[in-house]
Structures are given as structure tokens and as C-alpha cells.
C-alpha atoms as a PDB file:
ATOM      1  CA  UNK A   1       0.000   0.000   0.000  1.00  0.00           C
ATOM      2  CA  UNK A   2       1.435   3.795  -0.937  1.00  0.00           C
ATOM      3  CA  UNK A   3       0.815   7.146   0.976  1.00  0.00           C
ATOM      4  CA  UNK A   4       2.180  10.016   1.256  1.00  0.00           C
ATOM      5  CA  UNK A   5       2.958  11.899   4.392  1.00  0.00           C
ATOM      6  CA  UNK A   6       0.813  15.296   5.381  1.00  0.00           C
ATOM      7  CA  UNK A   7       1.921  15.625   9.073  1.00  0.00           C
ATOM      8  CA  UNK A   8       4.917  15.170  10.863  1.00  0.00           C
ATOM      9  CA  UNK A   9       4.921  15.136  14.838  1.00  0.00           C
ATOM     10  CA  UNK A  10       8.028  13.798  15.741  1.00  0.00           C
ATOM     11  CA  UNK A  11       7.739   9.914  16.262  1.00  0.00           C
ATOM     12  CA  UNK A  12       4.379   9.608  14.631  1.00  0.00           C
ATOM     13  CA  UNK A  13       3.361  10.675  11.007  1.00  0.00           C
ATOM     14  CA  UNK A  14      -0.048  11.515   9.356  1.00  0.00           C
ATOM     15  CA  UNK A  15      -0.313   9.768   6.177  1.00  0.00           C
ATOM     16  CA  UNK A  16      -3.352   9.667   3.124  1.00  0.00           C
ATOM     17  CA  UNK A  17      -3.295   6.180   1.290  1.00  0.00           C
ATOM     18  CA  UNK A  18      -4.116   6.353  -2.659  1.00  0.00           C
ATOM     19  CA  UNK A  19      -8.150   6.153  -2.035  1.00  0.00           C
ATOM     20  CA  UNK A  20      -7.980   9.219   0.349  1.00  0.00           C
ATOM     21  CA  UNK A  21      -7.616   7.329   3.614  1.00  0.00           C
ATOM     22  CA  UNK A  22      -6.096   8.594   6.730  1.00  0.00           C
ATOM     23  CA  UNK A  23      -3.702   6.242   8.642  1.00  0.00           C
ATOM     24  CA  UNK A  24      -1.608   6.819  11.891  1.00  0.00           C
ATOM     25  CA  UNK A  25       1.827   5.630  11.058  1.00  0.00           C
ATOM     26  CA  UNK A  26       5.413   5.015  13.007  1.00  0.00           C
ATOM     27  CA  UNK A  27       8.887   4.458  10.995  1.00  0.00           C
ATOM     28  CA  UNK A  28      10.503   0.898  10.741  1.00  0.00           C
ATOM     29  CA  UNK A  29      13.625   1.093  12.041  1.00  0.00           C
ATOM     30  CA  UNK A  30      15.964   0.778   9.266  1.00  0.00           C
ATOM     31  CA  UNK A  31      14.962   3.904   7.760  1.00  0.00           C
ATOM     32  CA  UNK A  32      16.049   5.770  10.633  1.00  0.00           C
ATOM     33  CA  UNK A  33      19.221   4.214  10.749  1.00  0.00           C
ATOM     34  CA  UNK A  34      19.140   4.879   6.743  1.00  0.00           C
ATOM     35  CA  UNK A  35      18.665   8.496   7.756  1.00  0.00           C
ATOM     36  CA  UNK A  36      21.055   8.762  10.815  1.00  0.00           C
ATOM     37  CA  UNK A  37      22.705  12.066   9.940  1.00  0.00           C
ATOM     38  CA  UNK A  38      18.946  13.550   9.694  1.00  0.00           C
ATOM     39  CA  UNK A  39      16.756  14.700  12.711  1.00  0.00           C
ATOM     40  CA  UNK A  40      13.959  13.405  10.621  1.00  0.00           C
ATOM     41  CA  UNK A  41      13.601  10.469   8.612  1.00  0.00           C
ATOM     42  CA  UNK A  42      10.693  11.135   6.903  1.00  0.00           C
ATOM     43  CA  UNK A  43       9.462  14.666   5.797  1.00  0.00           C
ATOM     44  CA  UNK A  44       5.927  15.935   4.654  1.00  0.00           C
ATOM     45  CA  UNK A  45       5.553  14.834   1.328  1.00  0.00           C
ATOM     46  CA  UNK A  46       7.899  11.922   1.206  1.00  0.00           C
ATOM     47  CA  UNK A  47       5.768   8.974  -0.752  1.00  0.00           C
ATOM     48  CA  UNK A  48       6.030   6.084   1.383  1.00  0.00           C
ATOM     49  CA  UNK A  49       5.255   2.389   1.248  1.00  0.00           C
ATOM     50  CA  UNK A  50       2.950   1.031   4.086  1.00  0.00           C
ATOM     51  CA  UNK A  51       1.958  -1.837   5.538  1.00  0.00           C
ATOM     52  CA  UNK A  52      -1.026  -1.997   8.019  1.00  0.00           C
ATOM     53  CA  UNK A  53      -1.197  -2.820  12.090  1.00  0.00           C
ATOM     54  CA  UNK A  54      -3.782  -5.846  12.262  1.00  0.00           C
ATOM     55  CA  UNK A  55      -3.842  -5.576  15.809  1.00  0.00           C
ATOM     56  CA  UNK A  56      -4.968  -1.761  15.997  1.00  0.00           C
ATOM     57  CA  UNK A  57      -7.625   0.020  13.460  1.00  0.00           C
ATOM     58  CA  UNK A  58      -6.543   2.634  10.694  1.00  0.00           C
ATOM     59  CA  UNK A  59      -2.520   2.521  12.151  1.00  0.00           C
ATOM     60  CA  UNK A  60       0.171   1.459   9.873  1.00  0.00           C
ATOM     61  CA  UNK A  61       4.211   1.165   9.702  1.00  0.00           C
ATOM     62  CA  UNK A  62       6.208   2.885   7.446  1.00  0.00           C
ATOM     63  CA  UNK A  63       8.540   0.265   5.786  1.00  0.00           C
ATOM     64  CA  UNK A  64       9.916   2.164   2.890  1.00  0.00           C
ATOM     65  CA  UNK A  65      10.629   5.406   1.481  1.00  0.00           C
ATOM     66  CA  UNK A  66      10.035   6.176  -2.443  1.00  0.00           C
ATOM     67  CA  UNK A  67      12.637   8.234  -4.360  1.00  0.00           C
ATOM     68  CA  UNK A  68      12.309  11.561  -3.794  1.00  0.00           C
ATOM     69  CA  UNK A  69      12.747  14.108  -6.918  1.00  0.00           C
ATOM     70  CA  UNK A  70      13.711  16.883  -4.561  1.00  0.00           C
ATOM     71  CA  UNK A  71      13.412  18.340  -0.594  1.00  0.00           C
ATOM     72  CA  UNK A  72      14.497  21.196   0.834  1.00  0.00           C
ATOM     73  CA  UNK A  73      16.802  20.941   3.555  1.00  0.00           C
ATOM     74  CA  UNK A  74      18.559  22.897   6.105  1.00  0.00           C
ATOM     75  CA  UNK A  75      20.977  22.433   9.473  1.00  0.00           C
ATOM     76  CA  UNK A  76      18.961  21.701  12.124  1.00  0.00           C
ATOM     77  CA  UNK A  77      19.974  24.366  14.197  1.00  0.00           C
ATOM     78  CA  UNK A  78      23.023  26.757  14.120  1.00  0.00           C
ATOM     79  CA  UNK A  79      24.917  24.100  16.625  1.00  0.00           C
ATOM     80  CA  UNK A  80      24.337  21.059  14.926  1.00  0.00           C
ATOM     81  CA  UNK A  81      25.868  19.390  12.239  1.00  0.00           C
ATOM     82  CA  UNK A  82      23.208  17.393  11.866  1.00  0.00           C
ATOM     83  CA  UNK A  83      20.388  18.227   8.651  1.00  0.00           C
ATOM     84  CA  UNK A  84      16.656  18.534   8.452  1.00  0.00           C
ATOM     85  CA  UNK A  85      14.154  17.748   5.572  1.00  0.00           C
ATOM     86  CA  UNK A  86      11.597  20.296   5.748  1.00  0.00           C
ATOM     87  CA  UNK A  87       9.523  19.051   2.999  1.00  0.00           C
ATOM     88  CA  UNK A  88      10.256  16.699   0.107  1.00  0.00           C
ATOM     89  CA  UNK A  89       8.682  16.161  -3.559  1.00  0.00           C
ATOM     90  CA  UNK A  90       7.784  19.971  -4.131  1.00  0.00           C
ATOM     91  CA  UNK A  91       6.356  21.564  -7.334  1.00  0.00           C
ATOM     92  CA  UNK A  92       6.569  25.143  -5.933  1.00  0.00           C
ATOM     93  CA  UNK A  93       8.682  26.732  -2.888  1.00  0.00           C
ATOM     94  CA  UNK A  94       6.935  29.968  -1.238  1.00  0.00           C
ATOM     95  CA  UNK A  95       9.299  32.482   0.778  1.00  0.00           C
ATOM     96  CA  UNK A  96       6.800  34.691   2.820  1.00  0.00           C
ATOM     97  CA  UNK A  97       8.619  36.966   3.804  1.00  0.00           C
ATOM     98  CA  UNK A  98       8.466  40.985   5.380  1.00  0.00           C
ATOM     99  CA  UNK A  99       9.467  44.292   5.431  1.00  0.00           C
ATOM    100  CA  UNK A 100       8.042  45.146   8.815  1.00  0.00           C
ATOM    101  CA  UNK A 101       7.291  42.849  11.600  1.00  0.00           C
ATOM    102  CA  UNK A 102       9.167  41.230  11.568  1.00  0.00           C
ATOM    103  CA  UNK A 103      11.659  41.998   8.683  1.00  0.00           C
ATOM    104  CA  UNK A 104      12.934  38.964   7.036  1.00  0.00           C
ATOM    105  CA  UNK A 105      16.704  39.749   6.323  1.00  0.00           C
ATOM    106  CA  UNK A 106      18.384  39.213   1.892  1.00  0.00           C
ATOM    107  CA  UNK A 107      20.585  36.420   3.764  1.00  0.00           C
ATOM    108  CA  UNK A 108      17.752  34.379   4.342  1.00  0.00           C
ATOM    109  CA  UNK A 109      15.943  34.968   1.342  1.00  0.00           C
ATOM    110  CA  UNK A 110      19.307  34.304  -0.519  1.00  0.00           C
ATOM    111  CA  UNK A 111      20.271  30.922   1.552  1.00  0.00           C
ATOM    112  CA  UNK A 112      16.267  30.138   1.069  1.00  0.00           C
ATOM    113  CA  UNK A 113      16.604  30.636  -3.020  1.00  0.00           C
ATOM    114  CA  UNK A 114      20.028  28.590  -2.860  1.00  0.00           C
ATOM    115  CA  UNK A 115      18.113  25.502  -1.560  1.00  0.00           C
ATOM    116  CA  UNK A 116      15.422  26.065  -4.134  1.00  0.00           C
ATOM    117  CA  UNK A 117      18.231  26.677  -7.235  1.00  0.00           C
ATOM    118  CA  UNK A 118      20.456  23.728  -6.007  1.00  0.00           C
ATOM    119  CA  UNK A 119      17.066  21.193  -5.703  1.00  0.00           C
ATOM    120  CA  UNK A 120      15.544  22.243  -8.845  1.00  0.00           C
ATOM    121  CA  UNK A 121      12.329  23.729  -7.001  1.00  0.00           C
ATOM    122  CA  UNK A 122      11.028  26.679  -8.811  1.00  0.00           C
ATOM    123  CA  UNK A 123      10.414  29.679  -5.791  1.00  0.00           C
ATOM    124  CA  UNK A 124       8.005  32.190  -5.574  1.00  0.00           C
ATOM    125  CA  UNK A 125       8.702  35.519  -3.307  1.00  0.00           C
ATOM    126  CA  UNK A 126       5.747  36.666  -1.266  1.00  0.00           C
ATOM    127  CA  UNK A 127       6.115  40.043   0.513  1.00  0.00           C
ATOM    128  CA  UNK A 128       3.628  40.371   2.888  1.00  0.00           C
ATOM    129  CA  UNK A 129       2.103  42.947   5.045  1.00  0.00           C
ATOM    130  CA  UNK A 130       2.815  45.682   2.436  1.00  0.00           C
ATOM    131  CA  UNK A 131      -0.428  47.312   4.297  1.00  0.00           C
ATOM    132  CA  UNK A 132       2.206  48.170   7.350  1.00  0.00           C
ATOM    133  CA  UNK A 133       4.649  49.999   5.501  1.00  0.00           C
ATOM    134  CA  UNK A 134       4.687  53.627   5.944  1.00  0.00           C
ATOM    135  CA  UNK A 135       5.311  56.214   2.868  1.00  0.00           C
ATOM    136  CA  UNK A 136       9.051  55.571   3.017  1.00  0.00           C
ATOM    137  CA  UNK A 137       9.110  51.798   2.872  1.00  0.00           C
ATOM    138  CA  UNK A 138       7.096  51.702  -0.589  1.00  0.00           C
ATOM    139  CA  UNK A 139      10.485  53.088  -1.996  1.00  0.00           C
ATOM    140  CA  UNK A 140      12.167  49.930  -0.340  1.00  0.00           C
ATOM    141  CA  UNK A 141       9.792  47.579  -1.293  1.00  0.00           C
ATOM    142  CA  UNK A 142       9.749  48.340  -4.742  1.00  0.00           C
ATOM    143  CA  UNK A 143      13.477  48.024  -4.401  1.00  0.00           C
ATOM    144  CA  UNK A 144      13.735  44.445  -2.736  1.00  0.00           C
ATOM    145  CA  UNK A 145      10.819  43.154  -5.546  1.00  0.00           C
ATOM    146  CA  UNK A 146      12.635  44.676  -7.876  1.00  0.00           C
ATOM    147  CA  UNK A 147      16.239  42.669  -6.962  1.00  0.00           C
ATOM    148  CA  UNK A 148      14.379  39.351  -7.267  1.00  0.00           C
ATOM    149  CA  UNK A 149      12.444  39.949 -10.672  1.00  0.00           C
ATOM    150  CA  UNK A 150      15.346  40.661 -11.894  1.00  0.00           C
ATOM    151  CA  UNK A 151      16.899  37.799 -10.704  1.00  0.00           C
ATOM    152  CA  UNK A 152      14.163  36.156 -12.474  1.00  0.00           C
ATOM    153  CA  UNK A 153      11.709  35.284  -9.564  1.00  0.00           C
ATOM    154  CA  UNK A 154       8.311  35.666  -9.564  1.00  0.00           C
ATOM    155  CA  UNK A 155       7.592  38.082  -6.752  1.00  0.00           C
ATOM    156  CA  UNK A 156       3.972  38.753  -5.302  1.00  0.00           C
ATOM    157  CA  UNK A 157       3.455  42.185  -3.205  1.00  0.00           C
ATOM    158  CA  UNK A 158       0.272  41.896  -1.043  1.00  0.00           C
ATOM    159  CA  UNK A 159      -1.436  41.367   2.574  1.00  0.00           C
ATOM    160  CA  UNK A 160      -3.216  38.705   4.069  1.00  0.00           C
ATOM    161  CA  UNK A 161      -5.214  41.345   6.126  1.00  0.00           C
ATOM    162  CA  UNK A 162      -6.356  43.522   2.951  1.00  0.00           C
ATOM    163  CA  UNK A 163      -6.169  40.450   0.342  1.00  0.00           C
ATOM    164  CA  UNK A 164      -4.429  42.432  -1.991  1.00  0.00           C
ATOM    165  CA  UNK A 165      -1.963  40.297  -4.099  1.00  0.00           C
ATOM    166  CA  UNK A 166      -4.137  36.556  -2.580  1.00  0.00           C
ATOM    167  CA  UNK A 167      -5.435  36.214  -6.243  1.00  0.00           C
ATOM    168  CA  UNK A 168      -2.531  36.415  -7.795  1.00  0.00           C
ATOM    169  CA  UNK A 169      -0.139  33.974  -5.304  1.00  0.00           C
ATOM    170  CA  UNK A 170      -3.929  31.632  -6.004  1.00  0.00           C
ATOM    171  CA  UNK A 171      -3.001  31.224  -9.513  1.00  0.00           C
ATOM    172  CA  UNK A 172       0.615  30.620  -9.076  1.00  0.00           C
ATOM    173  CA  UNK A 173      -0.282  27.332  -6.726  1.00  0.00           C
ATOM    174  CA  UNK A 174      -3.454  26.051  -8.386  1.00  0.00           C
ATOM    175  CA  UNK A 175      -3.209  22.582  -8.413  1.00  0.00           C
ATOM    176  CA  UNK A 176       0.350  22.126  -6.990  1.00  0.00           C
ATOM    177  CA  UNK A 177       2.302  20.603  -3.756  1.00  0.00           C
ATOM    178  CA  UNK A 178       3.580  24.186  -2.183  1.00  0.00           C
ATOM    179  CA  UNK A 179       5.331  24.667   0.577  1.00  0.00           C
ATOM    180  CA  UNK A 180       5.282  28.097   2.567  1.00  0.00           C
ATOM    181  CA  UNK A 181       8.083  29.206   4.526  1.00  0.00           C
ATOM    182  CA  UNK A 182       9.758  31.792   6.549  1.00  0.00           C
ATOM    183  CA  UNK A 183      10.323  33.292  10.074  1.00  0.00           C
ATOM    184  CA  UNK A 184       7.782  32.924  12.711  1.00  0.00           C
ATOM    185  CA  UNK A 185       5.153  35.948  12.264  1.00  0.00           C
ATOM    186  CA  UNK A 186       5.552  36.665   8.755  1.00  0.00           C
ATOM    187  CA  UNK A 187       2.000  35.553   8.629  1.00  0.00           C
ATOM    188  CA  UNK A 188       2.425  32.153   6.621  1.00  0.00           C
ATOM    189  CA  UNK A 189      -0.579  30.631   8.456  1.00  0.00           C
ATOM    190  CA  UNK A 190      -3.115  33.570   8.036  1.00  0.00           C
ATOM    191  CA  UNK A 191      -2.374  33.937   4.455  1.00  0.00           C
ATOM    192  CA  UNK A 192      -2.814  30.194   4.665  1.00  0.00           C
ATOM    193  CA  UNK A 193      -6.096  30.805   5.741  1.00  0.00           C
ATOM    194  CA  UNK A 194      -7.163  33.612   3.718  1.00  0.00           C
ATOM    195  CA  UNK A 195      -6.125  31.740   0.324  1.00  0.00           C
ATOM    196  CA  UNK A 196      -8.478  28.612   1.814  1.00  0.00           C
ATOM    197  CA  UNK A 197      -9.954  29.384   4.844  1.00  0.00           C
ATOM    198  CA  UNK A 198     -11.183  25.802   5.336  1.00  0.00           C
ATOM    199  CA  UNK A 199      -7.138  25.247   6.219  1.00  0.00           C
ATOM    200  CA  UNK A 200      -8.358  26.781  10.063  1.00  0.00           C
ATOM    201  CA  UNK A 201      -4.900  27.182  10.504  1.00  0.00           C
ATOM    202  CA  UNK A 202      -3.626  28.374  14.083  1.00  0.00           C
ATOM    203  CA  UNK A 203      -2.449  32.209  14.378  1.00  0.00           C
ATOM    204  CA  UNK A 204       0.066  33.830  16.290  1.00  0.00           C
ATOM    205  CA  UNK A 205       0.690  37.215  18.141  1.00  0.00           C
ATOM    206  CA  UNK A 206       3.335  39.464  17.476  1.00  0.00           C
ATOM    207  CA  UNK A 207       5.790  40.006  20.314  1.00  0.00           C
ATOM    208  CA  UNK A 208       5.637  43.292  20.666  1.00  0.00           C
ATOM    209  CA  UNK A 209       9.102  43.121  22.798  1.00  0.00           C
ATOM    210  CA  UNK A 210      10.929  41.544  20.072  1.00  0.00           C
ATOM    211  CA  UNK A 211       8.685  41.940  17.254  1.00  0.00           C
ATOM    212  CA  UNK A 212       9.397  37.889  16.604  1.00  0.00           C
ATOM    213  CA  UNK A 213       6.573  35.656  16.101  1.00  0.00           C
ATOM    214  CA  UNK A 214       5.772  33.295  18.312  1.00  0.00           C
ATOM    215  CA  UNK A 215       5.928  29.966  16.999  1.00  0.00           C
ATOM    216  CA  UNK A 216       2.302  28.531  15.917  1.00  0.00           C
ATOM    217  CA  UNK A 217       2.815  25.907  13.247  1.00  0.00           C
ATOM    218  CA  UNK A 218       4.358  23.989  15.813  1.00  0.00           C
ATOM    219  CA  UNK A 219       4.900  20.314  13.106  1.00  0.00           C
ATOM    220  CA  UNK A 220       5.193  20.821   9.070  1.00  0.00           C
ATOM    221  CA  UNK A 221       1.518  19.720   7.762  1.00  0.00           C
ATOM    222  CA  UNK A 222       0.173  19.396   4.283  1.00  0.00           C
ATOM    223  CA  UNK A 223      -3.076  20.956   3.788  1.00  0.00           C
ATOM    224  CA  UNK A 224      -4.920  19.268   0.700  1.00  0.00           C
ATOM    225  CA  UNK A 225      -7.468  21.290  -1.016  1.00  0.00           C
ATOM    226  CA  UNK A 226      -9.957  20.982  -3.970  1.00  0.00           C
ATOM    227  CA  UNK A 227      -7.972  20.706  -7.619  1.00  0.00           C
ATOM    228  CA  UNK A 228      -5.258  18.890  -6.163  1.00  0.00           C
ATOM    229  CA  UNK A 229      -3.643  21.625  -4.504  1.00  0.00           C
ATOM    230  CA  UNK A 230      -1.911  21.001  -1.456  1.00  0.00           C
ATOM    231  CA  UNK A 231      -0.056  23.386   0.829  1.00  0.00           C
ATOM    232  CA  UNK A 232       2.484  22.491   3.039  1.00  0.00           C
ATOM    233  CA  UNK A 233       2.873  24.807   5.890  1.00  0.00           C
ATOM    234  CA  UNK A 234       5.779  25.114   8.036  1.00  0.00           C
ATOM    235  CA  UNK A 235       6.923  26.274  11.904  1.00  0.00           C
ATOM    236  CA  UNK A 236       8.733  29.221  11.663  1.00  0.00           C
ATOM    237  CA  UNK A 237      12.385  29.135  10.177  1.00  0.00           C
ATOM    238  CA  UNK A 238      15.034  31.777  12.472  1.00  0.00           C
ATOM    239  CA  UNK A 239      18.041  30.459  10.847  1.00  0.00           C
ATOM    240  CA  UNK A 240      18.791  29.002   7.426  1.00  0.00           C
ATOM    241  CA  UNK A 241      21.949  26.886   7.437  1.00  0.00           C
ATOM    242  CA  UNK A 242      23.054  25.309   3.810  1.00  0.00           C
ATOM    243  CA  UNK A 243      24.248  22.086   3.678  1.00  0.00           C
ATOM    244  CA  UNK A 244      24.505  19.290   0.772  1.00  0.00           C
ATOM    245  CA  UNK A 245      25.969  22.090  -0.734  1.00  0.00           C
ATOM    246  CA  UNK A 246      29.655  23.471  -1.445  1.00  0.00           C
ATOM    247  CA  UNK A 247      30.371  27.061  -1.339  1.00  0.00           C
ATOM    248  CA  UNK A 248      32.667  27.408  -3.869  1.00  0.00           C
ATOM    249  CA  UNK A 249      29.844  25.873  -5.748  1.00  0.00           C
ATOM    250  CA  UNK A 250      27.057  28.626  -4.658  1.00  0.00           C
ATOM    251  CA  UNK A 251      27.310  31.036  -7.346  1.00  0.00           C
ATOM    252  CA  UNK A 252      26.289  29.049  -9.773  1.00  0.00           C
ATOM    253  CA  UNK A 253      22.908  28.822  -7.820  1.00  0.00           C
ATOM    254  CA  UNK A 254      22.275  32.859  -8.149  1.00  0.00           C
ATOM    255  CA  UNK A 255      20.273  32.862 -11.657  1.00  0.00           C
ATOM    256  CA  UNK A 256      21.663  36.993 -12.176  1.00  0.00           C
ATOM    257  CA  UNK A 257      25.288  35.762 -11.670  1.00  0.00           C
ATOM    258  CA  UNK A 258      25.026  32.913 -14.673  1.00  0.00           C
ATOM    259  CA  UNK A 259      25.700  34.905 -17.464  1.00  0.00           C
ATOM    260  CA  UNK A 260      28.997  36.442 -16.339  1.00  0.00           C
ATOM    261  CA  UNK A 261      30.563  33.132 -14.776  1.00  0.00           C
ATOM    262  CA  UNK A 262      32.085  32.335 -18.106  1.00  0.00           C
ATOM    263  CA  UNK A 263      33.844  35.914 -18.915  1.00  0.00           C
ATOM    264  CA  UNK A 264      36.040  35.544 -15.186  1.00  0.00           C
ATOM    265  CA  UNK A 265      39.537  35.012 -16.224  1.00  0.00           C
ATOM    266  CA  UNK A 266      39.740  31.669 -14.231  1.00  0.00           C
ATOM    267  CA  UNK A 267      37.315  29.248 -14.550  1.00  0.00           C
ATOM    268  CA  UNK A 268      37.894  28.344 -11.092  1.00  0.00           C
ATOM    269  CA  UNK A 269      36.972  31.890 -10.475  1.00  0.00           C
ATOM    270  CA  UNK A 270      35.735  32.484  -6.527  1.00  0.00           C
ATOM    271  CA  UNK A 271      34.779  36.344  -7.147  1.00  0.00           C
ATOM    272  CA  UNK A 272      36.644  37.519  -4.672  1.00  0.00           C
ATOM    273  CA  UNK A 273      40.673  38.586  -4.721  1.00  0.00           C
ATOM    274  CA  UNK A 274      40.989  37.561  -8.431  1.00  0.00           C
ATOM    275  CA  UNK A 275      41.357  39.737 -11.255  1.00  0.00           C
ATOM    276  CA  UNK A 276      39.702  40.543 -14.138  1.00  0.00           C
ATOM    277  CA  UNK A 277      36.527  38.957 -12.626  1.00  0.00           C
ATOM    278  CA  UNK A 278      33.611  39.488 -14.384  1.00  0.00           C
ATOM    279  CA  UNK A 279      30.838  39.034 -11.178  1.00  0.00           C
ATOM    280  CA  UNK A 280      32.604  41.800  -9.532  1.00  0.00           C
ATOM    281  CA  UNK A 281      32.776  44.183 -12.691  1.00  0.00           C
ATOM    282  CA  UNK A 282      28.857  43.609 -12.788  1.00  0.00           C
ATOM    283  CA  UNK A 283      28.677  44.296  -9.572  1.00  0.00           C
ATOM    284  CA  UNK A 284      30.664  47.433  -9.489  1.00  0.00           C
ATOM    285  CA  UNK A 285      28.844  48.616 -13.001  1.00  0.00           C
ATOM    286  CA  UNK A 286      25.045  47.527 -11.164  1.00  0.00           C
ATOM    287  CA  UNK A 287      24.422  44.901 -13.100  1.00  0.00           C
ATOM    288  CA  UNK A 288      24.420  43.065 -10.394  1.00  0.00           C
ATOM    289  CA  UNK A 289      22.858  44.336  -6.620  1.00  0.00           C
ATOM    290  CA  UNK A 290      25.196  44.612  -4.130  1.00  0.00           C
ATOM    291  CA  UNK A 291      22.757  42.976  -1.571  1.00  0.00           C
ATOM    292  CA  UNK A 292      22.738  39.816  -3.388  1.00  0.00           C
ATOM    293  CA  UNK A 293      27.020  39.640  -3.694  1.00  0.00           C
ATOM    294  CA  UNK A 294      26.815  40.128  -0.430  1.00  0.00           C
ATOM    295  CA  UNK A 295      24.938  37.150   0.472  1.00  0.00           C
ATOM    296  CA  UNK A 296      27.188  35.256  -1.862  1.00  0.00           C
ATOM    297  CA  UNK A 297      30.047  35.806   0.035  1.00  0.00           C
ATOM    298  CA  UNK A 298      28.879  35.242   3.343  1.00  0.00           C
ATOM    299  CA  UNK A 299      27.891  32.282   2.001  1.00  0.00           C
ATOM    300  CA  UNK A 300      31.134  31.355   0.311  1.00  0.00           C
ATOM    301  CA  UNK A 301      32.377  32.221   4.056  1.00  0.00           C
ATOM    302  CA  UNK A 302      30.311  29.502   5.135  1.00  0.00           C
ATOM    303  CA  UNK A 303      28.412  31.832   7.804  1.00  0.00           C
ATOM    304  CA  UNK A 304      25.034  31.147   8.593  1.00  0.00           C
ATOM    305  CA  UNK A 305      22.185  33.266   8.738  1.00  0.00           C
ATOM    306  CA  UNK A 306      20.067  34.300  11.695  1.00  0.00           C
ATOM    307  CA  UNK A 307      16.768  36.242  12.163  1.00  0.00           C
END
């Protein structure tokens, strides 16, 4: 029997067989050991093989994992060296992120769109809360959209409160698996709710001390909907640490950077004390935004990124 995995709570996973059913399922133990350098076997999405409990109604066990085509994966925290699947077998990745409360930084959009470039998962930027921007932060979010289309992103401007920009993010995820991301109280659940507000998704408060959301989404979850769209919301993300992939490697994952990398003088180019580099000419001519070098080279650095 096949499934495929909409919740994730730890040592117990929510899974929908191929006629819709809902089963209660725990991990044999060779896939863990399989997956020993992950804090999670199994992510939402994986496609997994089942077989059922005869002793207990509607529970299952997990005996094998099917292939997956891609995942997006992070460190699980900024101690360990150990990684985590956030979700696997995505059409469409969606950073939520903000301006204003609470700001989500170009590191962790960059790292974010690094994961997406490097696993072949197309991305979609949605700013959010555009409604609590005051006269001068217009100027600045026409600046950050403008960085990413130009990158060649698809980039979204709106608010869950007002709904301006819901239509438009709508269309973009019609009938795919999505996953949302970003930092706790960029409002990933309510515009989770306001795009399908049978999704009852939980909330959260803004901490007015720290102006960091409080963490609502407490397990990743796939929300299926009518058309075959499912949505696969997240906790809240405060760091983003790459891994699977090598820096020196990384700027071939920023789409604006591509076509310069052949006119460096080296072809083993690292854009940084070399001459006659053509990324830094681009960047020093603005054909290429500071912000986003920037974010390479911390990268390259290996740093990580915190909210």
C-alpha cells in the first residue's frame, strides 16, 4: 500500500493512502538508521510504502521510502551538524517573507533561493504585510521586488489582512504541492487561511518586545485542497543553514550571476581577490545588486544566517 505523508509530529506521522484514507503511522527502524545524519527520517511529502497494524484500526508502519525528486533541507539548528528535511517532492517553494514585523533579512531569502536553485524547485517571493509599511518603505519595497524579478523570480506584493496580491499567489499554486516558509510571524498561516480558509490554521501574536513571532505551526503539515492543490505549511524558520551544498559551488545557484561566470579570467573563479573577474565588474557597473554579492560571500564564508 502507498501514501504520502501530510503531518509530521516527531515519532508519529499523518499519512493519506491512494483512495484518500487517513492512517496513523510510526517508521521501521531501518529507515532511521538509513537516515542517521537527519533529525527526521521522513518529511511531509515523502511517498512512502505502508503496511497496516492488524492488531490496531486505521494505524500502519512505514517500511519504505520512495525516491524523492527533490526536498528542501537545512541544518537543524546553528549548533548542529546534523540536517533537516523540511519538505520533500515539491512543485513550488513559497518564501513569505516581510518588510516590517518582523523583517525577514536578503541572507535568508538568498540561503532560502540557494536551496530552491540547487534542488531544482522553482520559488516564488511573497512580501507580505505591504499594508504596514509607511510612505518611506514603498520606496524599499519596490526596491527588494525589484532585486528578485530581476533575478528572475516571480515576486507577489500583497497582505493577508487587505487580500491584496491573494489572487494572484492563487493562480501561481493552483493545483500544486507548495510549501510556505519563513520566520515565525511573517504571517504564513493567516495567508494560509485567507487563500483557503477551510485550512483553520492556528495564528500567532506578534511580540511586541521583540517583534518575533511566536511559533504557531508547531509540526510541518500538508493541507490538501480541492484541484489537487496542497499546501504544506511550516513552523517558523530563524536560521537558514546550507548544507549538501559546497560554497565554492554557490554562485552558480544565483540565476543573475550565470551569465557572467564564463567571462572571469579563471574558470575556477571564486569572485573575490581575483582579477579581471567578471561578477565583480557587474557588480561594481550595477548589473548586479550589491545585496545579493553580499549574500554570496557570506555564504562562500560559510556563515550562517540568523533572524
Amino acid at each position: 500500500m502507498k501514501g504520502i505523508v501530510v503531518k509530521s509530529t516527531g515519532s508519529w506521522y499523518n499519512v493519506l493512502d491512494e483512495e484518500g484514507k487517513a492512517w496513523k503511522a510510526r517508521v521501521r527502524g531501518k529507515i532511521r538508521l538509513q537516515e542517521a545524519d537527519t533529525s527526521n527520517p521522513i518529511a511531509v511529502g515523502d511517498r512512502v510504502l505502508l503496511q497496516p497494524d492488524p492488531q490496531y484500526p486505521d494505524t500502519c508502519t512505514i517500511t519504505d521510502i520512495e525516491p524523492r525528486h527533490n526536498w528542501i533541507i537545512r541544518k537543524s539548528n546553528k549548533l548542529s551538524s546534523r540536517r533537516q528535511i523540511i519538505a520533500a517532492n515539491i512543485d513550488v517553494a513559497v518564501m513569505v517573507a516581510g518588510l516590517a514585523a518582523p523583517r525577514t533579512s536578503f541572507g535568508f531569502i538568498d540561503r532560502f533561493l540557494v536551496c530552491c536553485e540547487a534542488f531544482h524547485i522553482p520559488a516564488i517571493i511573497f512580501l507580505n504585510k505591504t499594508d504596514l509599511l509607511p510612505a518611506e518603505g514603498l520606496e524599499l519595497l519596490k526596491e527588494v521586488s525589484d532585486i528578485y524579478i530581476n533575478a528572475g523570480y516571480k515576486v507577489i506584493t500583497g497582505s493577508a489582512t487587505t487580500g491584496q496580491g491573494l489572487n494572484a499567489l492563487k493562480q501561481e499554486i493552483a493545483g500544486k504541492t507548495v510549501l510556505f516558509a519563513g520566520h515565525s510571524g511573517v504571517g504564513k498561516s493567516t495567508l494560509l487561511n485567507c487563500l483557503f480558509p477551510e485550512a483553520e490554521a492556528r495564528v500567532g501574536i506578534i511580540s511586541e518586545a521583540h517583534e518575533k513571532g511566536k511559533h504557531t505551526t508547531t509540526f510541518a503539515e500538508m493541507h490538501m485542497f480541492a484541484g489537487n492543490t496542497g499546501i504544506i505549511d511550516t513552523p517558523g524558520i530563524r536560521d537558514f543553514g546550507l548544507v549538501d551544498i559546497l560554497p565554492k559551488e554557490s554562485g552558480q545557484y544565483f540565476p543573475e550571476f550565470r551569465p557572467y561566470l564564463q567571462h572571469c579570467k579563471f574558470n575556477d573563479c571564486s569572485h573575490t581577490n581575483e582579477p579581471e573577474c567578471a561578477i565583480k565588474t557587474a557588480v561594481e557597473e550595477g548589473q548586479i545588486p550589491a545585496q545579493r554579492f553580499y549574500s554570496y560571500l557570506s555564504i562562500l564564508q560559510g556563515e550562517d544566517v540568523f533572524s
